[in-house]
PDB file of N, CA and C in Angstrom:
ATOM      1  N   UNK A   1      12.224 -21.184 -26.568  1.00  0.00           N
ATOM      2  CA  UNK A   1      11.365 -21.414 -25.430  1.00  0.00           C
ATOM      3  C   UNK A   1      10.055 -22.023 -25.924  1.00  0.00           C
ATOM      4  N   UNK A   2       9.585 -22.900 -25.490  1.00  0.00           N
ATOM      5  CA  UNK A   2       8.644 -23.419 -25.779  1.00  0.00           C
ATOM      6  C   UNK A   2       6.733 -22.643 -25.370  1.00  0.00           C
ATOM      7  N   UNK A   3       5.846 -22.910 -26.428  1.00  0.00           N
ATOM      8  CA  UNK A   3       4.812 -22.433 -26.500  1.00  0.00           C
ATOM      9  C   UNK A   3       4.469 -21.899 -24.608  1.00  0.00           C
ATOM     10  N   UNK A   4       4.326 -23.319 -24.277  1.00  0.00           N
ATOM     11  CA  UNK A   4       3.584 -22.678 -22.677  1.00  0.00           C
ATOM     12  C   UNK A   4       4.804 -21.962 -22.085  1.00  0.00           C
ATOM     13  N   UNK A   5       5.709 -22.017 -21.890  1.00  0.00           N
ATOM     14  CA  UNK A   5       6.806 -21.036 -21.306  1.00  0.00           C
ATOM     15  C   UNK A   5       6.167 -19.515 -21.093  1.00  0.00           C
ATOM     16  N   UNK A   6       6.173 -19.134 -23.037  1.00  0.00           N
ATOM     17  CA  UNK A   6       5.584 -18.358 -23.156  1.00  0.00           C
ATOM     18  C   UNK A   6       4.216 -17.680 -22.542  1.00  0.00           C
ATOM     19  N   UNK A   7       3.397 -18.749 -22.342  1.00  0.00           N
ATOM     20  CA  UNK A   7       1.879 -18.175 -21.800  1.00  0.00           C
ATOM     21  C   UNK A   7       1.869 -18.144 -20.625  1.00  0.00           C
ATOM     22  N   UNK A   8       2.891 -18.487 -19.731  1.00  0.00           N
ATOM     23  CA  UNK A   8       2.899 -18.528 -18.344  1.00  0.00           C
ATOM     24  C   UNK A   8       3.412 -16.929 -17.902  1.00  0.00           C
ATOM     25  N   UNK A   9       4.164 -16.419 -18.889  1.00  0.00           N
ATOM     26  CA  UNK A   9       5.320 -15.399 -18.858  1.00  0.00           C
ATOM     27  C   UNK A   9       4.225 -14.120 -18.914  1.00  0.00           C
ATOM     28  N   UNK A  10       3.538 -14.289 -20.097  1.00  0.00           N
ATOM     29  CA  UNK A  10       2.476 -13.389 -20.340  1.00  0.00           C
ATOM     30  C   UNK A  10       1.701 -13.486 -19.295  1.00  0.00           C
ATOM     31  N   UNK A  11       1.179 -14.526 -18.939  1.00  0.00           N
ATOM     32  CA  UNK A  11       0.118 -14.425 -17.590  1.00  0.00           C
ATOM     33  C   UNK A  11       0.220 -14.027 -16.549  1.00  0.00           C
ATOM     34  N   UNK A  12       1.544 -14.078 -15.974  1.00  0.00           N
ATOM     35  CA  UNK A  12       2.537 -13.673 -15.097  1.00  0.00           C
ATOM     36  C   UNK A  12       2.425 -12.322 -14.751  1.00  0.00           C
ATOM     37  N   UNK A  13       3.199 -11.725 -16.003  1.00  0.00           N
ATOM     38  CA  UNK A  13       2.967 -10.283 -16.890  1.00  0.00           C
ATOM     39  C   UNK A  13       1.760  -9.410 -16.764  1.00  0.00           C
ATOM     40  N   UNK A  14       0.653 -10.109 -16.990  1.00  0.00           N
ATOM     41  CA  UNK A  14      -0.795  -9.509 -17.018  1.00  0.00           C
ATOM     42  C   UNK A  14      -1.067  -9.785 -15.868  1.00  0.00           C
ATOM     43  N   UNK A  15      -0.953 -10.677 -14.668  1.00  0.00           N
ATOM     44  CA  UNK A  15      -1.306 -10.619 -13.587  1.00  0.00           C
ATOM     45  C   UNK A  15      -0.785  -9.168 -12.619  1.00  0.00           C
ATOM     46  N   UNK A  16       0.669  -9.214 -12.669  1.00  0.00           N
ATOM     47  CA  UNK A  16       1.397  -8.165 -11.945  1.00  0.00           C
ATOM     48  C   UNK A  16       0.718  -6.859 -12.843  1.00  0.00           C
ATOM     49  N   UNK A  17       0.359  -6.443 -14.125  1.00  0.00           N
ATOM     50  CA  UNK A  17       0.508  -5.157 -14.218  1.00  0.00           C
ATOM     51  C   UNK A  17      -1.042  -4.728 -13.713  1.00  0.00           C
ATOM     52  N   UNK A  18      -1.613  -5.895 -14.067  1.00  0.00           N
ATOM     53  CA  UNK A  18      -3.349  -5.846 -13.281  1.00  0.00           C
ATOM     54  C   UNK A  18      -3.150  -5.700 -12.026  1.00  0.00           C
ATOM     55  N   UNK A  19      -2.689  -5.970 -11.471  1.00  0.00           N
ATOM     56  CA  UNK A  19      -2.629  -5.614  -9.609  1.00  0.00           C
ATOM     57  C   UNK A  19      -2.184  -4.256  -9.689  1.00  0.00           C
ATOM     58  N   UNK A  20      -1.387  -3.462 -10.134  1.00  0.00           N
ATOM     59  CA  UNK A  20      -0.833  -2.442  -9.783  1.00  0.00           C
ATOM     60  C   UNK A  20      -1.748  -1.290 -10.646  1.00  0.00           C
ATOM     61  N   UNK A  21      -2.763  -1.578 -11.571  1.00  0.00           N
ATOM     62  CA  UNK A  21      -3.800  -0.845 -12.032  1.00  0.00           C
ATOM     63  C   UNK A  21      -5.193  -0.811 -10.894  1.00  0.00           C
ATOM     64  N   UNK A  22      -5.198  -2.255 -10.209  1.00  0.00           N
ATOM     65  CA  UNK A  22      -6.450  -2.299  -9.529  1.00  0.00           C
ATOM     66  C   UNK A  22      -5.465  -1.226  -8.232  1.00  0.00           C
ATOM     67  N   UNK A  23      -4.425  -1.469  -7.670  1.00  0.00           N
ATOM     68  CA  UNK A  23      -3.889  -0.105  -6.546  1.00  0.00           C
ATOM     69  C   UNK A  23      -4.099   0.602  -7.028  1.00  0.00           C
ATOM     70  N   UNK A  24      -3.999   1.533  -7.793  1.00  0.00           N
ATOM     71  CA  UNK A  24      -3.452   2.732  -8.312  1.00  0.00           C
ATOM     72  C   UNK A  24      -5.289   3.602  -8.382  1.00  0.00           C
ATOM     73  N   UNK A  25      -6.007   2.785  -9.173  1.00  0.00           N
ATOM     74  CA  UNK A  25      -7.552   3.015  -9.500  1.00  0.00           C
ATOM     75  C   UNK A  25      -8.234   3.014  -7.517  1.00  0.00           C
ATOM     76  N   UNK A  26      -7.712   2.517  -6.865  1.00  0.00           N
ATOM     77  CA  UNK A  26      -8.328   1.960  -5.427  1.00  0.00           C
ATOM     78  C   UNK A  26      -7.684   2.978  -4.473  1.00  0.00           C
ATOM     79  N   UNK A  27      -6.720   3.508  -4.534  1.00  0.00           N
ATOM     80  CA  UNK A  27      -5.848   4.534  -3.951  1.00  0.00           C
ATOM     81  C   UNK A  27      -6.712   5.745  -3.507  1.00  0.00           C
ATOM     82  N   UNK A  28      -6.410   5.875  -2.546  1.00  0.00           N
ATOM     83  CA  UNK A  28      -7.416   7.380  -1.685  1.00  0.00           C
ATOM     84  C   UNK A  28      -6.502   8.578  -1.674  1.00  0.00           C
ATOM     85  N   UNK A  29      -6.874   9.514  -1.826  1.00  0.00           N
ATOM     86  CA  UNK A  29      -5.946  10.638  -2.038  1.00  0.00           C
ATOM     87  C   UNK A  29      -6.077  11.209  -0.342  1.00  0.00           C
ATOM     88  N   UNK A  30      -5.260  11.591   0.127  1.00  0.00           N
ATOM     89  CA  UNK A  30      -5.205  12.202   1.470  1.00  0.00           C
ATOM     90  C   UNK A  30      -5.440  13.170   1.692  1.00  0.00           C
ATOM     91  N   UNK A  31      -6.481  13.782   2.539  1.00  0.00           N
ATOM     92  CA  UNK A  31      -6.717  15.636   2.654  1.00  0.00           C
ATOM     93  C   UNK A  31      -6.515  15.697   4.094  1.00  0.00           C
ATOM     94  N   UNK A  32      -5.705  16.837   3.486  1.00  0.00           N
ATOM     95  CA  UNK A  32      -4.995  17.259   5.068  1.00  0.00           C
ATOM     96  C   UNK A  32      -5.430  18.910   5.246  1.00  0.00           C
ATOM     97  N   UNK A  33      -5.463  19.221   6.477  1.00  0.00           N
ATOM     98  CA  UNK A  33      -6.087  20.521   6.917  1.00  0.00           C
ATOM     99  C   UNK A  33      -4.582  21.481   6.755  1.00  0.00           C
ATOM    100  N   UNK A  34      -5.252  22.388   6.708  1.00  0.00           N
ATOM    101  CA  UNK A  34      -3.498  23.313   6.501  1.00  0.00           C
ATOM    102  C   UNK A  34      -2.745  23.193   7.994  1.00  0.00           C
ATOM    103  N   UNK A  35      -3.689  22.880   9.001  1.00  0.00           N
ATOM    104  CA  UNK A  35      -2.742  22.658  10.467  1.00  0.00           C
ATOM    105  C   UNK A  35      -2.237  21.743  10.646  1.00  0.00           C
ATOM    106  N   UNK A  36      -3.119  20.719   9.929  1.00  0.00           N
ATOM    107  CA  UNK A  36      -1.998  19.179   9.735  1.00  0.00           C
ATOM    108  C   UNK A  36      -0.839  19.033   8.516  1.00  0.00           C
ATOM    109  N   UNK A  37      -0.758  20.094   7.339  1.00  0.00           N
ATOM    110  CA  UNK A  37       0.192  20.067   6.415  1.00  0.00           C
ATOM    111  C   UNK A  37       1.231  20.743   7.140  1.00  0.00           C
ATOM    112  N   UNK A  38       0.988  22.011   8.368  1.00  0.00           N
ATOM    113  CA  UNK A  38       1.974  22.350   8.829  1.00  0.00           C
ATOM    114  C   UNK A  38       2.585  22.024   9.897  1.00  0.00           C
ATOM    115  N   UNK A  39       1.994  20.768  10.287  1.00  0.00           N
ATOM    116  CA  UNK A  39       2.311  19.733  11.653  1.00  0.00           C
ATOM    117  C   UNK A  39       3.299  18.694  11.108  1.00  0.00           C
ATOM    118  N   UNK A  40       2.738  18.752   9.995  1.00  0.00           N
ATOM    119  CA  UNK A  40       4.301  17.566   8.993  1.00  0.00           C
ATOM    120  C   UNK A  40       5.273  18.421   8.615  1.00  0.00           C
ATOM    121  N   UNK A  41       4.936  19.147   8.119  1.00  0.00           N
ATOM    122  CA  UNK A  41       6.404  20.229   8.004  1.00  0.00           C
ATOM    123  C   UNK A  41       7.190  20.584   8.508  1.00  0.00           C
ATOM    124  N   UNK A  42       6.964  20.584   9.667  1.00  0.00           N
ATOM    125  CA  UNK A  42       7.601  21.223  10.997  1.00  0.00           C
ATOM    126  C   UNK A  42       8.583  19.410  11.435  1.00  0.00           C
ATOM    127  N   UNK A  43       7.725  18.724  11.502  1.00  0.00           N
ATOM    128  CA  UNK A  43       8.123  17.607  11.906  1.00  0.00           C
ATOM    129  C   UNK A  43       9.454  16.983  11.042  1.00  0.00           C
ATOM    130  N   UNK A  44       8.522  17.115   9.751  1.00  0.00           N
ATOM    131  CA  UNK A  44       9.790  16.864   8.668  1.00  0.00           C
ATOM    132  C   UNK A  44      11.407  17.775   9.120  1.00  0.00           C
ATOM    133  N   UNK A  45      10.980  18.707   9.290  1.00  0.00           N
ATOM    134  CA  UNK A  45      12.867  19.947   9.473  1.00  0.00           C
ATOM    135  C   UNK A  45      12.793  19.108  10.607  1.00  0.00           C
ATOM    136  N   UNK A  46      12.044  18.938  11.847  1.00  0.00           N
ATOM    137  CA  UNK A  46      12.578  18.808  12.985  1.00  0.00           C
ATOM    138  C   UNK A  46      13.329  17.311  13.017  1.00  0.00           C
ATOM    139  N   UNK A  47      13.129  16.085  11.995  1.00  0.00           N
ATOM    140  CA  UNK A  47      13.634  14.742  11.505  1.00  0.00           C
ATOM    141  C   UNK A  47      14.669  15.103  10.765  1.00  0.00           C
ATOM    142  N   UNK A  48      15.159  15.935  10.300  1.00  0.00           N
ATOM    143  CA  UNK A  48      16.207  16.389   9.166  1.00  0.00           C
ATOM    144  C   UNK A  48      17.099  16.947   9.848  1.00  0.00           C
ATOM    145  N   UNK A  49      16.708  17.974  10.885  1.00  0.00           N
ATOM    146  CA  UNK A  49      17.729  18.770  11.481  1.00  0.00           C
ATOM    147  C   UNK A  49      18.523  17.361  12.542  1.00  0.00           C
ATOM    148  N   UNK A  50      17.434  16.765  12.990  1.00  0.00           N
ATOM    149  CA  UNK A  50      18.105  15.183  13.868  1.00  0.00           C
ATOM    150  C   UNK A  50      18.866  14.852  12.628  1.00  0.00           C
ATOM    151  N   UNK A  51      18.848  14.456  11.751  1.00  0.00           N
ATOM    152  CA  UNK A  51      19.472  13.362  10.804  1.00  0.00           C
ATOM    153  C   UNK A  51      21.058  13.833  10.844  1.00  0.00           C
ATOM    154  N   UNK A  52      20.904  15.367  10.632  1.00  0.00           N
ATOM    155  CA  UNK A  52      22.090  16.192   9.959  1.00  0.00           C
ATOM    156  C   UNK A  52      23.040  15.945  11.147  1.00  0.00           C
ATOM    157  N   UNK A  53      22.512  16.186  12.194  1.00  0.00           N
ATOM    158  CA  UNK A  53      23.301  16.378  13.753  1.00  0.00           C
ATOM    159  C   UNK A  53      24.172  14.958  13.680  1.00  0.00           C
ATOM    160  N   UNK A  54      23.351  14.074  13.736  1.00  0.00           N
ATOM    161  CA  UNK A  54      23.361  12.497  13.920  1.00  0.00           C
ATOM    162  C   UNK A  54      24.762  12.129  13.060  1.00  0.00           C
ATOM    163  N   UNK A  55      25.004  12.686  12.156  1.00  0.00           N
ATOM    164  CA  UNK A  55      25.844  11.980  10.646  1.00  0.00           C
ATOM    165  C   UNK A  55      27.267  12.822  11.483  1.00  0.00           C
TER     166      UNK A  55
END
C-alpha cells in the first residue's frame, strides 16, 4: 500500500476514535429520583410482560 494510503487510514482512525472520546468526555450522567427509577421499573415488567404475551 502506498505511503498516503497509509496516512489517510491513520487519519481516518484518529478522527473516529477522537469523536467517540469527545462523546464519552461530553456525556451527562442521568439522575433520577427514586419515584422516577421506580416509574421505569414498573414500566420496564409492564413492556416485558407485553413482549412475553405477544411471542
Amino acid at each position: 500500500m502506498p505511503w498516503y494510503a497509509w496516512l489517510i487510514l491513520i487519519v481516518a482512525i484518529g478522527v473516529i476514535v477522537g469523536g467517540l472520546m469527545t462523546l464519552r468526555d461530553t456525556a451527562n450522567k442521568v439522575e433520577l429520583t427514586d419515584e422516577q427509577r421506580k416509574r421505569v421499573a414498573e414500566r420496564n415488567a409492564e413492556m416485558d410482560a407485553k413482549e412475553s404475551k405477544d411471542r
